[in-house]
Protein backbone atom coordinates (compact mmCIF):
# COMPACT_ATOMS: atom_id res chain seq x y z
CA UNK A 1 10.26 97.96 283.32
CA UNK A 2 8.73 94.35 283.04
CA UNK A 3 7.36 95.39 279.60
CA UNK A 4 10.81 96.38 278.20
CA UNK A 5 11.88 93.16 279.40
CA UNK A 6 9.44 91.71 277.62
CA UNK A 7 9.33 93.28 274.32
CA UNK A 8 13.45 92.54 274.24
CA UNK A 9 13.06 89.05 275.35
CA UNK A 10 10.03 88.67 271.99
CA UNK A 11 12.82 90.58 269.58
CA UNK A 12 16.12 88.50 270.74
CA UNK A 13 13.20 85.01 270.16
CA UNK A 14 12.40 86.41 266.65
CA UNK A 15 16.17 87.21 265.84
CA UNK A 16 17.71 83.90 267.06
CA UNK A 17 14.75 82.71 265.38
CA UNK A 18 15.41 83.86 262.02
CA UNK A 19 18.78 83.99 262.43
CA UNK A 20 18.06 79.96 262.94
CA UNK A 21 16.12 80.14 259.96
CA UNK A 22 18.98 81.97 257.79
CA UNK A 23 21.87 79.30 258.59
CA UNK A 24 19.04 76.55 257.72
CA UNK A 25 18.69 78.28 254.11
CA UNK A 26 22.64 78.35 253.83
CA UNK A 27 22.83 74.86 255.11
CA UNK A 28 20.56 73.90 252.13
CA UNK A 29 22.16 75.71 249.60
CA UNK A 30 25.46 74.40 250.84
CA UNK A 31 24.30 70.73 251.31
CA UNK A 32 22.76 70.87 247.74
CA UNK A 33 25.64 72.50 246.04
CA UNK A 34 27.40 69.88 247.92
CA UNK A 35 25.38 67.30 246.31
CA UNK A 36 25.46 68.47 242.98
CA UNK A 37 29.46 68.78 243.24
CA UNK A 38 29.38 65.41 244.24
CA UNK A 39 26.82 64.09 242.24
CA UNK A 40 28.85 65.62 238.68
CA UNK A 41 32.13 64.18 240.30
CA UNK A 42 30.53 60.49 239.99
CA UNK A 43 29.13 61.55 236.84
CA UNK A 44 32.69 62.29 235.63
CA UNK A 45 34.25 59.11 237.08
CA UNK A 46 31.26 57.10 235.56
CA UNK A 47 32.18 58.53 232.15
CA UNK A 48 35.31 58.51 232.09
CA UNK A 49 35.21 54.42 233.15
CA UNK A 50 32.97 54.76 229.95
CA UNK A 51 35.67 56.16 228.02
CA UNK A 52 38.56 53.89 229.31
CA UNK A 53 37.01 50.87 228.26
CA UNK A 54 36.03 52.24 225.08
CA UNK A 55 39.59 52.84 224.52
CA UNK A 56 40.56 49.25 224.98
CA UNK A 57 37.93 48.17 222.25
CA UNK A 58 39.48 50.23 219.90
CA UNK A 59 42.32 48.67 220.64
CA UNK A 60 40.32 45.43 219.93
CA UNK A 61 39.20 46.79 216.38
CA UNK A 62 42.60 47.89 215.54
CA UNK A 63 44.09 44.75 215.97
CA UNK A 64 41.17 42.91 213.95
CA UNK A 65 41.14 45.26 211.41
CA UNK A 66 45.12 45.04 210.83
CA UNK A 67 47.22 41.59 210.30
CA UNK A 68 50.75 44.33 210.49
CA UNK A 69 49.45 45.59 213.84
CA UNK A 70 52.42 44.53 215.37
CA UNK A 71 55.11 46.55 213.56
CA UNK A 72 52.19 48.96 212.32
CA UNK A 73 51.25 50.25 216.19
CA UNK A 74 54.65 48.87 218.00
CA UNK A 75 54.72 48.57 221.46
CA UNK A 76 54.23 51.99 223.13
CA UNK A 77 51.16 54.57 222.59
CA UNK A 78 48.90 53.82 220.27
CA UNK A 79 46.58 56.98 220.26
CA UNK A 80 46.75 59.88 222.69
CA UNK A 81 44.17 62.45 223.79
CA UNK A 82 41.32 61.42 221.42
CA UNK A 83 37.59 62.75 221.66
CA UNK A 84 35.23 61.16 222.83
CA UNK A 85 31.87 62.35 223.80
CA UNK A 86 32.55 65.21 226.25
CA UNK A 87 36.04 63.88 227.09
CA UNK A 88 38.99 61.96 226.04
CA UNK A 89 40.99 59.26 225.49
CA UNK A 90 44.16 57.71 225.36
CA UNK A 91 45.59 54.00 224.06
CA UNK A 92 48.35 52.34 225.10
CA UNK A 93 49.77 48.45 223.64
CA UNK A 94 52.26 47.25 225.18
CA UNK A 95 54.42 43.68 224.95
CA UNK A 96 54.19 42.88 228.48
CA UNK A 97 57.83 40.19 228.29
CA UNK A 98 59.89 42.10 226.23
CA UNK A 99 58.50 45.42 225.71
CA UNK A 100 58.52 44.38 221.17
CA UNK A 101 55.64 43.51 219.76
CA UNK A 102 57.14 42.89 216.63
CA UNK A 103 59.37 40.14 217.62
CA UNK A 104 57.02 37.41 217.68
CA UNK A 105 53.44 37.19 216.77
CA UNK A 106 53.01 34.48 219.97
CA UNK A 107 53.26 37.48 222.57
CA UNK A 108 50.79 38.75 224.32
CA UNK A 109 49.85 42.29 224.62
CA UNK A 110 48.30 44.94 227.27
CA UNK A 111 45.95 47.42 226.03
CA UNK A 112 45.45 50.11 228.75
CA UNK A 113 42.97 52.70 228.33
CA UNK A 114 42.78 56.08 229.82
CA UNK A 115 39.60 57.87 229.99
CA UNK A 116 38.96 61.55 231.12
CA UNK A 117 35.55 63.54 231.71
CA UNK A 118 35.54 66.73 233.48
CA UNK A 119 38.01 66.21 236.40
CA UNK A 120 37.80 62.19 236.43
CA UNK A 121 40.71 60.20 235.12
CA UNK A 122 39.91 56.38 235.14
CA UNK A 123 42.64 54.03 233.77
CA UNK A 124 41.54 50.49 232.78
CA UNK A 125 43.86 47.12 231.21
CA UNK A 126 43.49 43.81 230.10
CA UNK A 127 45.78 41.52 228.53
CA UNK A 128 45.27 39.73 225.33
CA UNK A 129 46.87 36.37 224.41
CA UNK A 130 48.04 35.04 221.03
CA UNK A 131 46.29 31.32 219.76
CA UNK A 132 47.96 29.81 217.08
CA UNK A 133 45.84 29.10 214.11
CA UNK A 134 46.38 26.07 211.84
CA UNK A 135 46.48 26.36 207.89
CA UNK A 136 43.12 24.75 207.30
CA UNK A 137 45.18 22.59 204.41
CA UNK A 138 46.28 20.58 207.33
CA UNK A 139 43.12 19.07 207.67
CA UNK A 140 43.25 17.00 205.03
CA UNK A 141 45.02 14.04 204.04
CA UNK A 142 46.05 15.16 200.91
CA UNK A 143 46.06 18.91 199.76
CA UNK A 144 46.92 20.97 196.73
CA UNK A 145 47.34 24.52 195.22
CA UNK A 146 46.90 23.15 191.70
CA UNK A 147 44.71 20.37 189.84
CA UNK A 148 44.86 16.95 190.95
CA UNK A 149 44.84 14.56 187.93
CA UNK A 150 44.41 10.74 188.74
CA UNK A 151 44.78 8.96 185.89
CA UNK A 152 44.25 5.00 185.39
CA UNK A 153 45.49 4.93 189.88
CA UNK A 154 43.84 4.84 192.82
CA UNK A 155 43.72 7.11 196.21
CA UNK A 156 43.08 5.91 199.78
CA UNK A 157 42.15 8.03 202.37
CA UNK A 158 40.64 8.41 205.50
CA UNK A 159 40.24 12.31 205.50
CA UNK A 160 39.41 14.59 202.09
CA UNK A 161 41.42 14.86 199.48
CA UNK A 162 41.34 19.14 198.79
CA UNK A 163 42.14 21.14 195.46
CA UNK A 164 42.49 24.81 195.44
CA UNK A 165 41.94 24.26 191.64
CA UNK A 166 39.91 21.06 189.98
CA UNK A 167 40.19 17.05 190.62
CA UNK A 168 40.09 14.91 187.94
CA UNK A 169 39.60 11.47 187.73
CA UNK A 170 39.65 9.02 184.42
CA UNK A 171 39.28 5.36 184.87
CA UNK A 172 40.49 5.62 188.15
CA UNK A 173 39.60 5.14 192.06
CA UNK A 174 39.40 7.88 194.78
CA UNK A 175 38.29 6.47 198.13
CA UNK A 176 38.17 9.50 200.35
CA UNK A 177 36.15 12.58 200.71
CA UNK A 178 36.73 15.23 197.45
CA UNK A 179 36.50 18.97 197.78
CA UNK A 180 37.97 21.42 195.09
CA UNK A 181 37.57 25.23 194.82
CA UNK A 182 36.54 24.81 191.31
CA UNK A 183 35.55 21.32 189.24
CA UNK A 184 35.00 17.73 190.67
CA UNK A 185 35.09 15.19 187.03
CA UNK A 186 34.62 11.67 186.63
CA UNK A 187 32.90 8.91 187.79
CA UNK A 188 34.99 6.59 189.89
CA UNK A 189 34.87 8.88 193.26
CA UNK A 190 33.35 6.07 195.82
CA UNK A 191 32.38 8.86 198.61
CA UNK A 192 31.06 12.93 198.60
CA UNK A 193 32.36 15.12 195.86
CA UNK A 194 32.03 18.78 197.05
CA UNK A 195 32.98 20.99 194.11
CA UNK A 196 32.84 25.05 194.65
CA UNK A 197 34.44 24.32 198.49
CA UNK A 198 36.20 27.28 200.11
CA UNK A 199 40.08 27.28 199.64
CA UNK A 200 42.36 26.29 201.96
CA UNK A 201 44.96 28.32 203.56
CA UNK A 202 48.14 26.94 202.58
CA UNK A 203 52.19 27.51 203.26
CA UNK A 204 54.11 30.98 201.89
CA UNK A 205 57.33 30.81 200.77
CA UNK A 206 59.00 31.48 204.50
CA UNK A 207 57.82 27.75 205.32
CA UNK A 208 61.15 26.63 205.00
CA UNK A 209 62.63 29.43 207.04
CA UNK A 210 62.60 28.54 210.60
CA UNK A 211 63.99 24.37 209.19
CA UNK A 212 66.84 25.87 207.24
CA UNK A 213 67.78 28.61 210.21
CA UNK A 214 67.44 25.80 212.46
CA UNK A 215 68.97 22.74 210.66
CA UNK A 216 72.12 21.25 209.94
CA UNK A 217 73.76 21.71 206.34
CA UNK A 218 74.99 18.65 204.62
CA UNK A 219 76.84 19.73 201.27
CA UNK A 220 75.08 17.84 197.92
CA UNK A 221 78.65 16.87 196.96
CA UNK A 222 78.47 14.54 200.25
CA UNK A 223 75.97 12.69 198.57
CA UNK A 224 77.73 10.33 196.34
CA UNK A 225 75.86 10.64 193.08
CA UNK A 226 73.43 12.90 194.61
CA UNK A 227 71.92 9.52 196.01
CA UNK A 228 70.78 8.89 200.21
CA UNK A 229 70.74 5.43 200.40
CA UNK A 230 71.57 2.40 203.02
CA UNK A 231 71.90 4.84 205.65
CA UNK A 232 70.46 6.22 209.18
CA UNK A 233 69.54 9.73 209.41
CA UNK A 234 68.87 11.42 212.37
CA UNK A 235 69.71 13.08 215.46
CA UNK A 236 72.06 11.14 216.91
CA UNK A 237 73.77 10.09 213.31
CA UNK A 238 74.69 11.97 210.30
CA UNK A 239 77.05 10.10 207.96
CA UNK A 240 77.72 12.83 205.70
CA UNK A 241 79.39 15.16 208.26
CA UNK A 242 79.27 14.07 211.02
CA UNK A 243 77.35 17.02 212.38
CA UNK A 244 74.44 16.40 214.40
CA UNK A 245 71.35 17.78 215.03
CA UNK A 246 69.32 17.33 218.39
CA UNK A 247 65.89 17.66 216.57
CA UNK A 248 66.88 15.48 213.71
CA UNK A 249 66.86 18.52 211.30
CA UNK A 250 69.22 18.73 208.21
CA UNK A 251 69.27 20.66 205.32
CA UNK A 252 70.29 19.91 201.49
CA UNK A 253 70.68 22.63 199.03
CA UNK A 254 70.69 20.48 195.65
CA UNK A 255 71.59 23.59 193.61
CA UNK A 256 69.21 22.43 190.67
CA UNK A 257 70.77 18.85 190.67
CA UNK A 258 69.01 15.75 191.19
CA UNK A 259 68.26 13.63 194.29
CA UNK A 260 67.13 10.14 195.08
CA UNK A 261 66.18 8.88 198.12
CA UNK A 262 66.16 5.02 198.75
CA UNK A 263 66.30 2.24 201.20
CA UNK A 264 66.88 4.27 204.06
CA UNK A 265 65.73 5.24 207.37
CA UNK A 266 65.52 8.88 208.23
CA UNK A 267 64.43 9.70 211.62
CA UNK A 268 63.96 13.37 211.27
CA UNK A 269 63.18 16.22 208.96
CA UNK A 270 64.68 16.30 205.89
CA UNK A 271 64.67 19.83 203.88
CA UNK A 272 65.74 19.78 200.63
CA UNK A 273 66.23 22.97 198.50
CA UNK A 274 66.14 23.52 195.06
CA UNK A 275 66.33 19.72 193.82
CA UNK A 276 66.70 19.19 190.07
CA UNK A 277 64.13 17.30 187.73
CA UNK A 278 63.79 13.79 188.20
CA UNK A 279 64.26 14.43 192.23
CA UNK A 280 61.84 11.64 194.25
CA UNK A 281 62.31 9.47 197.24
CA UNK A 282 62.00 5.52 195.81
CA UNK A 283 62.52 2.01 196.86
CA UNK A 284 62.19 0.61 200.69
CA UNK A 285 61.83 4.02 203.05
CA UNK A 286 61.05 4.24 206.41
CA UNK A 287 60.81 7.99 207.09
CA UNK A 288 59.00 9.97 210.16
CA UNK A 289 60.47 13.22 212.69
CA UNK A 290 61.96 12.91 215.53
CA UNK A 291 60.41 16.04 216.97
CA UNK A 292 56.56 14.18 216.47
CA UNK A 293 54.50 17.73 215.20
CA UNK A 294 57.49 18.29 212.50
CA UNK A 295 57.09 18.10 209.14
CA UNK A 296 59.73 14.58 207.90
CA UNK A 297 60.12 15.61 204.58
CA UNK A 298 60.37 19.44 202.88
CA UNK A 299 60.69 19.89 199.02
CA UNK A 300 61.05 23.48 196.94
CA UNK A 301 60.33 22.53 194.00
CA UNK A 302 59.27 19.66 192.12
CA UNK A 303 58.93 15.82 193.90
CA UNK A 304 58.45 12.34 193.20
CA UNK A 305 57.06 9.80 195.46
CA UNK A 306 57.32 6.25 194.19
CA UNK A 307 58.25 4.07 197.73
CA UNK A 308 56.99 0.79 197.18
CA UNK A 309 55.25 -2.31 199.28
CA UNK A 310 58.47 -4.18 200.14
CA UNK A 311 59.97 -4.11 203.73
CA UNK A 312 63.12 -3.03 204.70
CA UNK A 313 65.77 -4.85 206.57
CA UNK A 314 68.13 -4.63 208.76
CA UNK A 315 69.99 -7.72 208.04
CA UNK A 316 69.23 -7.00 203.85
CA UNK A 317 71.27 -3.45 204.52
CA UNK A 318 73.87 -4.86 207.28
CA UNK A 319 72.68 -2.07 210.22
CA UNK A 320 70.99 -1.17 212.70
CA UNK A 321 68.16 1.34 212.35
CA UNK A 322 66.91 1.76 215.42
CA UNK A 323 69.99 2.52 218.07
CA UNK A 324 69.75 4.23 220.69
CA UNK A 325 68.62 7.91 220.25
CA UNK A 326 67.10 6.56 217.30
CA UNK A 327 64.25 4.23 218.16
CA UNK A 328 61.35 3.18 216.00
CA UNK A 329 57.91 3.14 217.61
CA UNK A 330 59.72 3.77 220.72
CA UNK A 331 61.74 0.71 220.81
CA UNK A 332 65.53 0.38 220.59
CA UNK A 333 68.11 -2.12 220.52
CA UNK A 334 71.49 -3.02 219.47
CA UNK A 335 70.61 -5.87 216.79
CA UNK A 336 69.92 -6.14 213.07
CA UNK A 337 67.31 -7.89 213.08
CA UNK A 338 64.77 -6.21 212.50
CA UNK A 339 62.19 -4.89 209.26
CA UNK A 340 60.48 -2.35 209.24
CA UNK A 341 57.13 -1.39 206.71
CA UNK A 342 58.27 0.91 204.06
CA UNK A 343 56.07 3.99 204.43
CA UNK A 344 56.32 7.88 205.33
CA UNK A 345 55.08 8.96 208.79
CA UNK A 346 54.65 12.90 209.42
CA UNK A 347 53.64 15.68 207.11
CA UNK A 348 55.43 15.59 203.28
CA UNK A 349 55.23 19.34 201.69
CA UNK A 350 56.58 20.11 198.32
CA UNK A 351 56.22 23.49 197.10
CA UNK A 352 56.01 22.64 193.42
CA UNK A 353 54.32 19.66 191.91
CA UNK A 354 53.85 16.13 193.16
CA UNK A 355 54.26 12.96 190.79
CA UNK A 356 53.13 9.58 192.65
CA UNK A 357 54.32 6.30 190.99
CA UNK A 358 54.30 2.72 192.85
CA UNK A 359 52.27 2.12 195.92
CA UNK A 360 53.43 5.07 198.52
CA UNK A 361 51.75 4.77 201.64
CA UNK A 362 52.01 8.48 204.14
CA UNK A 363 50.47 7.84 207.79
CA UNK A 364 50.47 11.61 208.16
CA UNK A 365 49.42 15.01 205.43
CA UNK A 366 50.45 15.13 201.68
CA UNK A 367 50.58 18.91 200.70
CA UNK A 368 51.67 19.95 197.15
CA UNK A 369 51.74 23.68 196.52
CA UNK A 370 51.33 22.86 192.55
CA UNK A 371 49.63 20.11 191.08
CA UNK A 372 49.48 16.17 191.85
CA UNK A 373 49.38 13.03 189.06
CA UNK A 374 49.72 10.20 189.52
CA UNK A 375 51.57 7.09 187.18
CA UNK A 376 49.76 4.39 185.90
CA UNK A 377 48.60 1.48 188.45
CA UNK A 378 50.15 3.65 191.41
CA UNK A 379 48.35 3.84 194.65
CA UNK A 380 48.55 6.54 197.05
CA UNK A 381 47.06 5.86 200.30
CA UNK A 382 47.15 8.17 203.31
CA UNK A 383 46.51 7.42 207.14
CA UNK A 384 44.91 11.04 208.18
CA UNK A 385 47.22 11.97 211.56
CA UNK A 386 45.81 14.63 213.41
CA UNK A 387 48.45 15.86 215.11
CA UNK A 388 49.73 18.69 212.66
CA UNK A 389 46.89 20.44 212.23
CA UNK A 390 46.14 20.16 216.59
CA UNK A 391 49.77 21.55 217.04
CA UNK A 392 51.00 22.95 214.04
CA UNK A 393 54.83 23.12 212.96
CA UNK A 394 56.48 26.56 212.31
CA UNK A 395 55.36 27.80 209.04
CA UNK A 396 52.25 25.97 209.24
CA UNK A 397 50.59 28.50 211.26
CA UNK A 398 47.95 31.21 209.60
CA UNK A 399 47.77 35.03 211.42
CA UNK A 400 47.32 34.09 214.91
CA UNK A 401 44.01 35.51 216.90
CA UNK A 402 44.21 37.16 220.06
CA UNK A 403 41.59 36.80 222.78
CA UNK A 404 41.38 38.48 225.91
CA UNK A 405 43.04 36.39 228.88
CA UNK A 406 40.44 35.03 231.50
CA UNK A 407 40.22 37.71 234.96
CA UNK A 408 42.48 39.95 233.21
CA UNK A 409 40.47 43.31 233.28
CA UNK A 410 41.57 45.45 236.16
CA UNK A 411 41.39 48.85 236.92
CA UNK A 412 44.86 50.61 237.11
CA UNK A 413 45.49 53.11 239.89
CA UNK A 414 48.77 55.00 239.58
């Protein structure tokens, strides 16, 4: 009886024991299938990060590779359900203020990507800024699309003087830095030639867009003989109309007829449009913006520039130039007193070809989209200001670039 106690007793050890054994096997195979589910899982989620950020960099090239990748892409999906490796991808751009890219080339934009491997989904986004980039024309004191010819004159200037085309110089003076895209002659240039430079970027025609949309019209019939002269311009005075303009801004469409500008004062930015031949600014001027990165004087077409040496004043005109709302280097008053040193402050762009005569003097940027020459015995001389090129005026501004706004990469969990 003992013994068949026994011998059950040995065969329930040896079953429990293998039983034991059995569930320790299926433990294993479960733990390691376990494991290997878990371990593709993180594979999956690890790829399909992968694949979300690679999304976003092809958002990157897209919007290197295309200067129209605002209206070209829109704001919206940009690419859905790509391949990629084992997996997939999806791009979205998005303008994160007003939901249009294609409004203004200043906005920023979101790029999310969407990466999938196996079962993983990973969603990543950053946002990219837009950083205005100056025309590189606006770093030089005096710039042109077309030859400069100095002939028997003299240029002063603290900051090159740049030619898309040649610069030529015969029994003349040129004291400032020279580049030119193509020849440098003569042999009166007191400081470095650099022929063979790089061109400049310059203006397009939609320069004068935003200043025409923006500024106030004065009709050339209010000019009497097509002539400004002993008078204040500016924001708060417009003796034409009567119409101001808070930034100083007005506009004068010529219609192919000529204009002269003379002892005046403008205190703003003056656009004219399509001026006739002989068109210049002459005499005593004191001309600079009131809004201080604008441009004070804007020419299509052709230009002269023959202000002389003489001051202007008050008491020789019988006004005041510098009332209230109008003051000059931030001073006003209410006498006539005063005289002020005939010159052009700001940035002077003509779109067609510049003539100098007399002895102008800019403290600002000369840009001529065609050629310069000067007059016999003129002197140009330019005071390099910085400002335009630091903070550029509308229509000034190349493609902008877009960099990626500091701590902006996050993940995106729906």
């Amino acid at each position: 009886m003992k013994s068949s106690r026994r011998r059950a007793s040995a065969y329930i050890t040896v079953l429990g024991t293998a039983v034991a054994i059995t569930v320790i096997g299926l433990s294993g195979i479960m733990a390691s299938r376990v494991r290997l589910r878990w371990s593709k899982n993180a594979d999956d989620f690890a790829t399909a990060r992968i694949y979300a950020r690679s999304a976003v960099e092809m958002g990157f090239l897209r919007i290197k590779s295309n200067s129209s990748w605002r209206t070209f892409y829109g704001s919206g999906i940009w690419e859905t359900n790509q391949t990629i490796g084992t997996g997939t991808y999806t791009l979205l751009g998005v303008d994160p203020t007003d939901n249009n890219l294609a409004n203004d080339p200043m906005n920023p934009v979101e790029l999310t990507g969407i990466g999938v491997s196996g079962g993983a989904t990973y969603k990543v986004r950053t946002t990219l800024l837009a950083e205005t980039v100056p025309l590189t024309c606006l770093e030089s004191a005096v710039h042109t699309g077309g030859n400069v010819t100095i002939n028997s004159a003299s240029i002063n200037a603290n900051a090159p003087l740049t030619s898309n085309l040649n610069v030529t110089a015969t029994l003349a003076s040129v004291r400032a830095d020279v580049e030119a895209v193509g020849t440098i002659l003569g042999l009166t240039f007191f400081q470095s030639i650099k022929p063979l430079a790089p061109a400049r970027t310059e203006p397009d025609a939609t320069v004068f867009d935003y200043f025409a949309a923006n500024g106030t019209a004065i009709s050339y019939g209010a000019l009497p003989g097509g002539v400004i002269k002993d008078i204040l311009l500016g924001p708060t005075s417009n003796p034409y109309t009567g119409v101001l303009n808070p930034n100083g801004i007005y506009v004068i469409n010529c219609g192919n007829q000529p204009v002269s500008i003379s002892n005046c004062r403008i205190y703003g930015t003056l656009v004219l449009l399509n001026p006739g031949s002989g068109s210049r600014v002459e005499g005593s001027v004191v001309m600079g913006p009131a809004v201080s990165n604008y441009p004070s004087l804007l020419v299509q077409g052709d230009f002269g520039v023959g202000i002389n040496t003489a001051v202007l004043t008050e008491g020789g005109m019988g006004m005041n130039l510098n009332p209230p709302g109008a003051p000059y280097g931030g001073v006003s008053d209410s006498a006539i007193d005063d005289t002020y040193p005939s010159r052009i402050e700001g940035l002077v762009y003509v779109s067609g070809n510049v003539s100098v005569d007399q002895a102008p003097t800019i403290y600002g940027v000369l840009i001529a989209g065609g050629a310069l020459s000067t007059a016999l015995g003129s002197t140009l001389s330019v005071s390099y200001n910085s400002t335009f090129y630091d903070d550029p005026p509308p229509g000034f501004t190349d493609t902008p670039v877009m960099y990626v706004a500091d701590g902006s990469w996050r993940r995106v969990v729906d």
